[in-house]
PDB file of N, CA and C in Angstrom:
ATOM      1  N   UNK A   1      80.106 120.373  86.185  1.00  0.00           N
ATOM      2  CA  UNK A   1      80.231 119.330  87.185  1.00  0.00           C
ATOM      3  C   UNK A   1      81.587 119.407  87.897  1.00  0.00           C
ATOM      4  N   UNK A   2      82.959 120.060  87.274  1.00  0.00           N
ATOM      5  CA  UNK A   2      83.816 119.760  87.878  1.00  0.00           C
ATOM      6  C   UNK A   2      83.740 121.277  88.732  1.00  0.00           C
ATOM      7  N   UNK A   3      83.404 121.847  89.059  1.00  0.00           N
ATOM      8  CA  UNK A   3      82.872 123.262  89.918  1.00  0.00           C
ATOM      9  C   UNK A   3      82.492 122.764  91.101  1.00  0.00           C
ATOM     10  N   UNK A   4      81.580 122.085  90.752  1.00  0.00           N
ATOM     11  CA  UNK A   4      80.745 121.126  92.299  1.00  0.00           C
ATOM     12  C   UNK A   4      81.520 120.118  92.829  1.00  0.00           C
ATOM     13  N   UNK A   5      82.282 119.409  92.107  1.00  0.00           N
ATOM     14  CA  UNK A   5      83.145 118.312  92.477  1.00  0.00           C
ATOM     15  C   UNK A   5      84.517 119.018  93.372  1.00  0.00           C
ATOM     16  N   UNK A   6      84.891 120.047  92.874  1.00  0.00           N
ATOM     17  CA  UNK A   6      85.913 121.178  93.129  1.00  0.00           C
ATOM     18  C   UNK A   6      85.209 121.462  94.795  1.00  0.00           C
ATOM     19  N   UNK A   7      84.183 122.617  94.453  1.00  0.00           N
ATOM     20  CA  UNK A   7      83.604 123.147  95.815  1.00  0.00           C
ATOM     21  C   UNK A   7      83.248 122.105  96.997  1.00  0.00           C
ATOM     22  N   UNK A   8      82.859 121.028  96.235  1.00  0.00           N
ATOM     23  CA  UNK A   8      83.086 119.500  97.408  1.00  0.00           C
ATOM     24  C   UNK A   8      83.774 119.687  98.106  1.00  0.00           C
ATOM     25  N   UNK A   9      84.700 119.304  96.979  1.00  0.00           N
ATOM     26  CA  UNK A   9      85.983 118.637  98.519  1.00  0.00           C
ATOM     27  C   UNK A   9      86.680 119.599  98.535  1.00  0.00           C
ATOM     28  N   UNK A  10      86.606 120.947  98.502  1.00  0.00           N
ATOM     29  CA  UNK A  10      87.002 121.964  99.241  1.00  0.00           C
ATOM     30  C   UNK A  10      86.280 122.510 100.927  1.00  0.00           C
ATOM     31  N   UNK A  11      84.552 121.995 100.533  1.00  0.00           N
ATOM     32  CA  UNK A  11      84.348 121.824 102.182  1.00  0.00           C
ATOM     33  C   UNK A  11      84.587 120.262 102.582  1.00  0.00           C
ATOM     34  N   UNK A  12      84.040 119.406 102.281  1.00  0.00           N
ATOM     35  CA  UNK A  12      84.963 118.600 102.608  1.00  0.00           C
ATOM     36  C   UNK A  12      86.027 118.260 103.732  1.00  0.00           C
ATOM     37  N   UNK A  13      87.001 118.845 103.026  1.00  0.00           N
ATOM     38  CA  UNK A  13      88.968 119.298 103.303  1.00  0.00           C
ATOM     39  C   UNK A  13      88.381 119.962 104.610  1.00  0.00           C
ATOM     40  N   UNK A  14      87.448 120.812 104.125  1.00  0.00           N
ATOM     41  CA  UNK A  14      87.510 121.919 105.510  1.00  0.00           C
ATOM     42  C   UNK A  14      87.044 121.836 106.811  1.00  0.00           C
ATOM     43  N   UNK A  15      85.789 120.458 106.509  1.00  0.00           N
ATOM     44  CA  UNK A  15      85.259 120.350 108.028  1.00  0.00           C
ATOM     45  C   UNK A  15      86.397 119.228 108.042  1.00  0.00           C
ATOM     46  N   UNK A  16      86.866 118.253 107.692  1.00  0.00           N
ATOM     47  CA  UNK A  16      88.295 117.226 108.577  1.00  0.00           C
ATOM     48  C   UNK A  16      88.950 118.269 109.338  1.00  0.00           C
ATOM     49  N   UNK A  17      89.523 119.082 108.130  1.00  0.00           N
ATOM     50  CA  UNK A  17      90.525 120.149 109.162  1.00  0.00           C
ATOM     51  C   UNK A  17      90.464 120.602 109.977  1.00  0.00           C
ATOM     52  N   UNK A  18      88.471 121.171 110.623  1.00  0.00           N
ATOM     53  CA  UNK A  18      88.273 122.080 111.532  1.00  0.00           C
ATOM     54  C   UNK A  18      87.646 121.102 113.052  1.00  0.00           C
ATOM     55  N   UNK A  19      87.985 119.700 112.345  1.00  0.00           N
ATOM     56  CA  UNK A  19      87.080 118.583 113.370  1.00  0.00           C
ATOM     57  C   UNK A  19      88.175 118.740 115.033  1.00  0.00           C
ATOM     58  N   UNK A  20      89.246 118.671 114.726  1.00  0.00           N
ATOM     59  CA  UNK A  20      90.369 119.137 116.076  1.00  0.00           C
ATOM     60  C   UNK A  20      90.217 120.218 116.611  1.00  0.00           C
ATOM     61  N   UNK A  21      89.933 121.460 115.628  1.00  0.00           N
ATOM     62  CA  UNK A  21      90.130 122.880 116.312  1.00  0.00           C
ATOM     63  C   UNK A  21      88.176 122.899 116.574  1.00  0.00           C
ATOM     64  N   UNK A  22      87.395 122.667 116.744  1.00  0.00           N
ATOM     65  CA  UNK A  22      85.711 122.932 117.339  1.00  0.00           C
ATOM     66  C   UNK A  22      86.452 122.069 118.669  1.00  0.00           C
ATOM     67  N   UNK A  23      86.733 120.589 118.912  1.00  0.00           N
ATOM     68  CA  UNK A  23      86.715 120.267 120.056  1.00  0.00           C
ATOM     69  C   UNK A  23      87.677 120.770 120.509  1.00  0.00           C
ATOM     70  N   UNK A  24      88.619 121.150 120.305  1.00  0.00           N
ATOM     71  CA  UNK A  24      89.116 122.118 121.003  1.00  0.00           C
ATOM     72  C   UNK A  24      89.003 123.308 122.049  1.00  0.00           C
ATOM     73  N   UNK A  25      88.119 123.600 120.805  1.00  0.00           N
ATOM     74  CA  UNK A  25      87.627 125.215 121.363  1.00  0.00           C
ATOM     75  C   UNK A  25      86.127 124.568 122.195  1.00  0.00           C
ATOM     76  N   UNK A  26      85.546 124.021 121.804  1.00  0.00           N
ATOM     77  CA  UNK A  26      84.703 123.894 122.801  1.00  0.00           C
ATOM     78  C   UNK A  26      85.454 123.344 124.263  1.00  0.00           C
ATOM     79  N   UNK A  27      86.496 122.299 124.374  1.00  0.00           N
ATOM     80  CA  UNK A  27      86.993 121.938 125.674  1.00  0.00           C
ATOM     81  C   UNK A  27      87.237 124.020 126.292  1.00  0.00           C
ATOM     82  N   UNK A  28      88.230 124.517 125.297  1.00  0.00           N
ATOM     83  CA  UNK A  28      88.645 125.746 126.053  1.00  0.00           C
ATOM     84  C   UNK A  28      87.230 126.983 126.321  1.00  0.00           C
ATOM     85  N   UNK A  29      86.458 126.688 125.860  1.00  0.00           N
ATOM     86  CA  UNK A  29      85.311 127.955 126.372  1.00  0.00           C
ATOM     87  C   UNK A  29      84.362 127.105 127.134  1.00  0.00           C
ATOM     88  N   UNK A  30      84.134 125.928 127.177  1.00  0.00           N
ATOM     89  CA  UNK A  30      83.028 125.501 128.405  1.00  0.00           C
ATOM     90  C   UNK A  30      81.569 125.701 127.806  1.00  0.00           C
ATOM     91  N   UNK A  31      81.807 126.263 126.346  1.00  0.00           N
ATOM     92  CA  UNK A  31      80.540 126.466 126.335  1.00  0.00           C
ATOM     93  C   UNK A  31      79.845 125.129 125.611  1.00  0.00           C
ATOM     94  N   UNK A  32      78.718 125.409 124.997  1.00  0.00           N
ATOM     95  CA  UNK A  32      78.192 124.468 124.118  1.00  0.00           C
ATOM     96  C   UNK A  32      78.639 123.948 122.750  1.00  0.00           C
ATOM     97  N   UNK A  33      78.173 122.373 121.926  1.00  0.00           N
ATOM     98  CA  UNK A  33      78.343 122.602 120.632  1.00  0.00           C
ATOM     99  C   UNK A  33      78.246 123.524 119.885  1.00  0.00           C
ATOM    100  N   UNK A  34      76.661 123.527 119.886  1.00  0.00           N
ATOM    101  CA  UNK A  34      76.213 124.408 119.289  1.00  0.00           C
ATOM    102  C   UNK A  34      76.393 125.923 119.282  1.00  0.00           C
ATOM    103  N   UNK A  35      77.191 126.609 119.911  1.00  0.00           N
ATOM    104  CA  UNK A  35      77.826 127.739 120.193  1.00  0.00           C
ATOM    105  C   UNK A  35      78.752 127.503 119.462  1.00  0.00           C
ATOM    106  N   UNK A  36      80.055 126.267 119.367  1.00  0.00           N
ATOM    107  CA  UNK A  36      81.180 126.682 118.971  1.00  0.00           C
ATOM    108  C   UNK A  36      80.919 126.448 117.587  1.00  0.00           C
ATOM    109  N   UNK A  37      80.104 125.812 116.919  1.00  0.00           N
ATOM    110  CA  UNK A  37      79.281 125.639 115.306  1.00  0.00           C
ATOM    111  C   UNK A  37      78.788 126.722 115.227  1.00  0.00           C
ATOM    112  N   UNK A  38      78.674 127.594 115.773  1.00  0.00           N
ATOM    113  CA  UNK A  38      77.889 129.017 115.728  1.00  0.00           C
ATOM    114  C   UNK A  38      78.680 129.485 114.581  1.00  0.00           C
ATOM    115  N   UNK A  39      79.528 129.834 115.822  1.00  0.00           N
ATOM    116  CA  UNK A  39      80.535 130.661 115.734  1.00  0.00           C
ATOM    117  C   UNK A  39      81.908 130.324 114.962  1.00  0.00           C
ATOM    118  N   UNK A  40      81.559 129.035 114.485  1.00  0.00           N
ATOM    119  CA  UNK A  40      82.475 128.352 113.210  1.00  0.00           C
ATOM    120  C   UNK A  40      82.035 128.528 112.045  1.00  0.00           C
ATOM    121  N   UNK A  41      80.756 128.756 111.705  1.00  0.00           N
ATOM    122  CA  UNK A  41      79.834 128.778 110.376  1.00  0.00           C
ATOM    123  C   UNK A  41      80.060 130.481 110.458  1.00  0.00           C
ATOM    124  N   UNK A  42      79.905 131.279 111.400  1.00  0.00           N
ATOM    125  CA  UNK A  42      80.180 132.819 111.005  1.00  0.00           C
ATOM    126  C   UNK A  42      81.034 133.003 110.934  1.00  0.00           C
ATOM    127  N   UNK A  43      82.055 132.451 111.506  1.00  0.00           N
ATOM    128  CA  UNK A  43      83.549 132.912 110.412  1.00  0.00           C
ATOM    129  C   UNK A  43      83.663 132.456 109.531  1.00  0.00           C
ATOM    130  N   UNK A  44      83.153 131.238 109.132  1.00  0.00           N
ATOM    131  CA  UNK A  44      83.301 130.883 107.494  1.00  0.00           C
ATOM    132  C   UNK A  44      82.846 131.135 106.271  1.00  0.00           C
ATOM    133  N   UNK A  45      81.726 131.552 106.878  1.00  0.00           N
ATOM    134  CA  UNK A  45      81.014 132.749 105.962  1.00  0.00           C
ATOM    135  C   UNK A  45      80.642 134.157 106.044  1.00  0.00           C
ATOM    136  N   UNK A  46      81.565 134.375 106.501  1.00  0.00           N
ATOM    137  CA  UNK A  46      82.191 135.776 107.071  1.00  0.00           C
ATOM    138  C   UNK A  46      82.174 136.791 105.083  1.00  0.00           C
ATOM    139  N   UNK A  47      82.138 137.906 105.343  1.00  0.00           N
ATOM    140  CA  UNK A  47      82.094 138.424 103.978  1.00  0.00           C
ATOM    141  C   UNK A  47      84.454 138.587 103.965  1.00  0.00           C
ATOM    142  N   UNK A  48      84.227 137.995 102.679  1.00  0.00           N
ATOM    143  CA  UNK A  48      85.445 138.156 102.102  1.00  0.00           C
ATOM    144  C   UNK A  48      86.023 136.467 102.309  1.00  0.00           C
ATOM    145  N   UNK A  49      85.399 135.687 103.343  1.00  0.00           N
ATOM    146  CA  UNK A  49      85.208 134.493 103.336  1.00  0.00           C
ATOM    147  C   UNK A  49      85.970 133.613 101.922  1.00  0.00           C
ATOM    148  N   UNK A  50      86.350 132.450 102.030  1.00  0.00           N
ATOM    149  CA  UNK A  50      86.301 131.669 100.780  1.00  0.00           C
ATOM    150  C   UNK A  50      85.115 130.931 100.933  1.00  0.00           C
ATOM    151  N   UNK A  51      84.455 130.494 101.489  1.00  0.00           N
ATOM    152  CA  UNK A  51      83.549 129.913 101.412  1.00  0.00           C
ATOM    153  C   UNK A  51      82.146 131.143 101.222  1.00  0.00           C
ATOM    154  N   UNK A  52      80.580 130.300 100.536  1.00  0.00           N
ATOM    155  CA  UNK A  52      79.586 131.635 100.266  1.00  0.00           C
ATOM    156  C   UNK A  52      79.235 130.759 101.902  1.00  0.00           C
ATOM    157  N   UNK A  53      78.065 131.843 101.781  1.00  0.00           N
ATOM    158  CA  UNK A  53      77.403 131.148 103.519  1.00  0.00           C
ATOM    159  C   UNK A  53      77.030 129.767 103.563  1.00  0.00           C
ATOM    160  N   UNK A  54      76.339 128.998 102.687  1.00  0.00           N
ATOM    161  CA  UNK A  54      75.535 128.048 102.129  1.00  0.00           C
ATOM    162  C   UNK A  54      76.649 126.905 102.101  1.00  0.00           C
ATOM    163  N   UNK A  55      77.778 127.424 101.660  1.00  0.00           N
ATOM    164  CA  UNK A  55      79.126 126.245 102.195  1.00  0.00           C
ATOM    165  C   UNK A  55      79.243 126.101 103.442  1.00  0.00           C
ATOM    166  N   UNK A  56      79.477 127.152 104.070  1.00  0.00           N
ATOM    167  CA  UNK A  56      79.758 127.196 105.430  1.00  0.00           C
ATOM    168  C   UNK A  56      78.608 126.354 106.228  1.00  0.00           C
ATOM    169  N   UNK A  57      77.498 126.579 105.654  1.00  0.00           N
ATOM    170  CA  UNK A  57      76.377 125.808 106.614  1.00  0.00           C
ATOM    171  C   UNK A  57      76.400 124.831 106.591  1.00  0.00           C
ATOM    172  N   UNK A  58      76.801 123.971 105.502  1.00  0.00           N
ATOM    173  CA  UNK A  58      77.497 122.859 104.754  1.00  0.00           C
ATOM    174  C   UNK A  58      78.563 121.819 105.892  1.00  0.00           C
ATOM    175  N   UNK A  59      79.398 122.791 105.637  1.00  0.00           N
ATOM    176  CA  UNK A  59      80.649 122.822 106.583  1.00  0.00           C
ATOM    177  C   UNK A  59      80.175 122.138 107.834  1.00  0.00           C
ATOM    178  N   UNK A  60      79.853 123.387 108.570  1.00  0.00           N
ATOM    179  CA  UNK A  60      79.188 122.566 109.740  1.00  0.00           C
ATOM    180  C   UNK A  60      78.812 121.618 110.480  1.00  0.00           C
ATOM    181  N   UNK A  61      77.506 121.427 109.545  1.00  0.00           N
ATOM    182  CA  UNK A  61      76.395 120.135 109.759  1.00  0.00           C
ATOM    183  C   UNK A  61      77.828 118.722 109.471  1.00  0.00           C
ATOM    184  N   UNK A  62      78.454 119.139 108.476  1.00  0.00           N
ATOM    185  CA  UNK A  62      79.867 118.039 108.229  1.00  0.00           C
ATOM    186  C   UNK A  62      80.684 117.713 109.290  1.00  0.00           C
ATOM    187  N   UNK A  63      81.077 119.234 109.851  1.00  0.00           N
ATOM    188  CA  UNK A  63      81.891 119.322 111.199  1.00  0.00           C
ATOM    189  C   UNK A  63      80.803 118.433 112.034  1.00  0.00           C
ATOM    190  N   UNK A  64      79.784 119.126 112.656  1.00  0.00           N
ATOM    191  CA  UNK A  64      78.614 117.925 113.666  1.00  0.00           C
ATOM    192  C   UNK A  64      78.961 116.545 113.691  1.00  0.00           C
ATOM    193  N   UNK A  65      78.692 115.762 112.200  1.00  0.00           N
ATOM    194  CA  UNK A  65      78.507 115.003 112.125  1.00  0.00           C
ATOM    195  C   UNK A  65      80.292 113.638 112.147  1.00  0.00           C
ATOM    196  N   UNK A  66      81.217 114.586 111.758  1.00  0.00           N
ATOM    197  CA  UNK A  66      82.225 113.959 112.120  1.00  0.00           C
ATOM    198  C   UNK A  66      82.228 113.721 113.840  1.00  0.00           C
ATOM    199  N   UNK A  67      82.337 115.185 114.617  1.00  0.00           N
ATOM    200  CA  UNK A  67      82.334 114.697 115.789  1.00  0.00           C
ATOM    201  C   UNK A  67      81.325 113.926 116.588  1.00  0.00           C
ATOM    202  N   UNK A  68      80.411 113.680 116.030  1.00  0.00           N
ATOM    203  CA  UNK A  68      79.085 113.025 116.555  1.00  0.00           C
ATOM    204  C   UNK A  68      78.089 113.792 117.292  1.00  0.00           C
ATOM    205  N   UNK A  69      78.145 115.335 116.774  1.00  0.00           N
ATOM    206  CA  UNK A  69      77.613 116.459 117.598  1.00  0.00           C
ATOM    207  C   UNK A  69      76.370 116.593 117.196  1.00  0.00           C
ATOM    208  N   UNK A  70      75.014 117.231 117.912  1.00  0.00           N
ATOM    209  CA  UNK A  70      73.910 117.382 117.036  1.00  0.00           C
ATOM    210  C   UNK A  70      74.090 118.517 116.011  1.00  0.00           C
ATOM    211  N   UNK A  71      73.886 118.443 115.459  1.00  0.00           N
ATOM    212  CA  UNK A  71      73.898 119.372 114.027  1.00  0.00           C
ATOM    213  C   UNK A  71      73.128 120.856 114.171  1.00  0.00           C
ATOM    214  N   UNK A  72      73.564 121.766 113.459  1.00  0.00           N
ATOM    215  CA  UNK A  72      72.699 122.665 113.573  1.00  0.00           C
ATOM    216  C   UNK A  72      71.607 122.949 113.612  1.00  0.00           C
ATOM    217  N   UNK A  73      70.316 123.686 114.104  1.00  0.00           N
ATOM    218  CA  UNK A  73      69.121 124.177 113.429  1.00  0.00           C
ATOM    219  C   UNK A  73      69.413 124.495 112.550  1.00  0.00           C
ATOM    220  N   UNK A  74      68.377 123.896 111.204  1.00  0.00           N
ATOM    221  CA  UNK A  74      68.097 124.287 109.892  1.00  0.00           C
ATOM    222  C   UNK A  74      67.114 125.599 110.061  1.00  0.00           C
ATOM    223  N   UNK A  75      67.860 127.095 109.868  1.00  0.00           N
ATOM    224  CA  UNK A  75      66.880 128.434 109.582  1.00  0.00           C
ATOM    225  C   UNK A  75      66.441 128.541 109.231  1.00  0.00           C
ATOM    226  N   UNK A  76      66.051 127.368 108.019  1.00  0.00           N
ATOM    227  CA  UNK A  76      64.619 127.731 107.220  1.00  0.00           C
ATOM    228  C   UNK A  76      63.381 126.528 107.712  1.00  0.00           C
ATOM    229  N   UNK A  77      64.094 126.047 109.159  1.00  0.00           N
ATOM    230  CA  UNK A  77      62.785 125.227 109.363  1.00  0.00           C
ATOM    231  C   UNK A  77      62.092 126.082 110.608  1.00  0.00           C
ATOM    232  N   UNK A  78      62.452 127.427 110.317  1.00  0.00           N
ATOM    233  CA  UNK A  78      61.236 128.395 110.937  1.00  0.00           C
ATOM    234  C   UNK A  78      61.276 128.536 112.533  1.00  0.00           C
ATOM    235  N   UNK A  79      62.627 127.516 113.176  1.00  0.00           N
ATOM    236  CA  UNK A  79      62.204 127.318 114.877  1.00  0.00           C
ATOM    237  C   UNK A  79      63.502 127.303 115.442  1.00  0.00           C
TER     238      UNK A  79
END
C-alpha cells in the first residue's frame, strides 16, 4: 500500500506542476488541448521516463481536469 500511496502523489505532484507549463504551451503553439496533452503524456511516458505509460495517462486526465480541459480519449474505448 505504501507503493501506491508513494506512486500517488508522485503523479499527483506532477500534474499541479505541469498545470502552468500545458497552458502555457498551449497559449505559445495555438494549437489545441488536446494536442498539448498529447504531447505531455508522450513525454511522460517516454521510455527511460519516471513515470510507466499508465501514470502518464493518469497524469493527464489530472492535468485536464485541473485546468478544466476535456480530458483525453480513453484508447481502449476503441474511438
Amino acid at each position: 500500500m505504501a507503493t501506491v500511496r508513494t506512486r500517488y502523489e508522485l503523479c499527483e505532484d506532477m500534474a499541479q506542476m505541469l498545470a502552468e507549463q500545458a497552458a502555457t504551451a498551449l497559449f505559445k503553439s495555438g494549437g489545441s488541448e488536446r494536442e498539448v496533452l498529447a504531447k505531455m503524456e508522450q513525454a511522460l511516458g517516454a521510455e527511460g521516463a519516471v513515470l510507466e505509460p499508465r501514470e502518464a495517462r493518469w497524469v493527464v486526465t489530472r492535468l485536464a481536469e485541473i485546468l478544466g480541459w476535456e480530458p483525453p480519449a480513453d484508447p481502449s474505448a476503441g474511438g
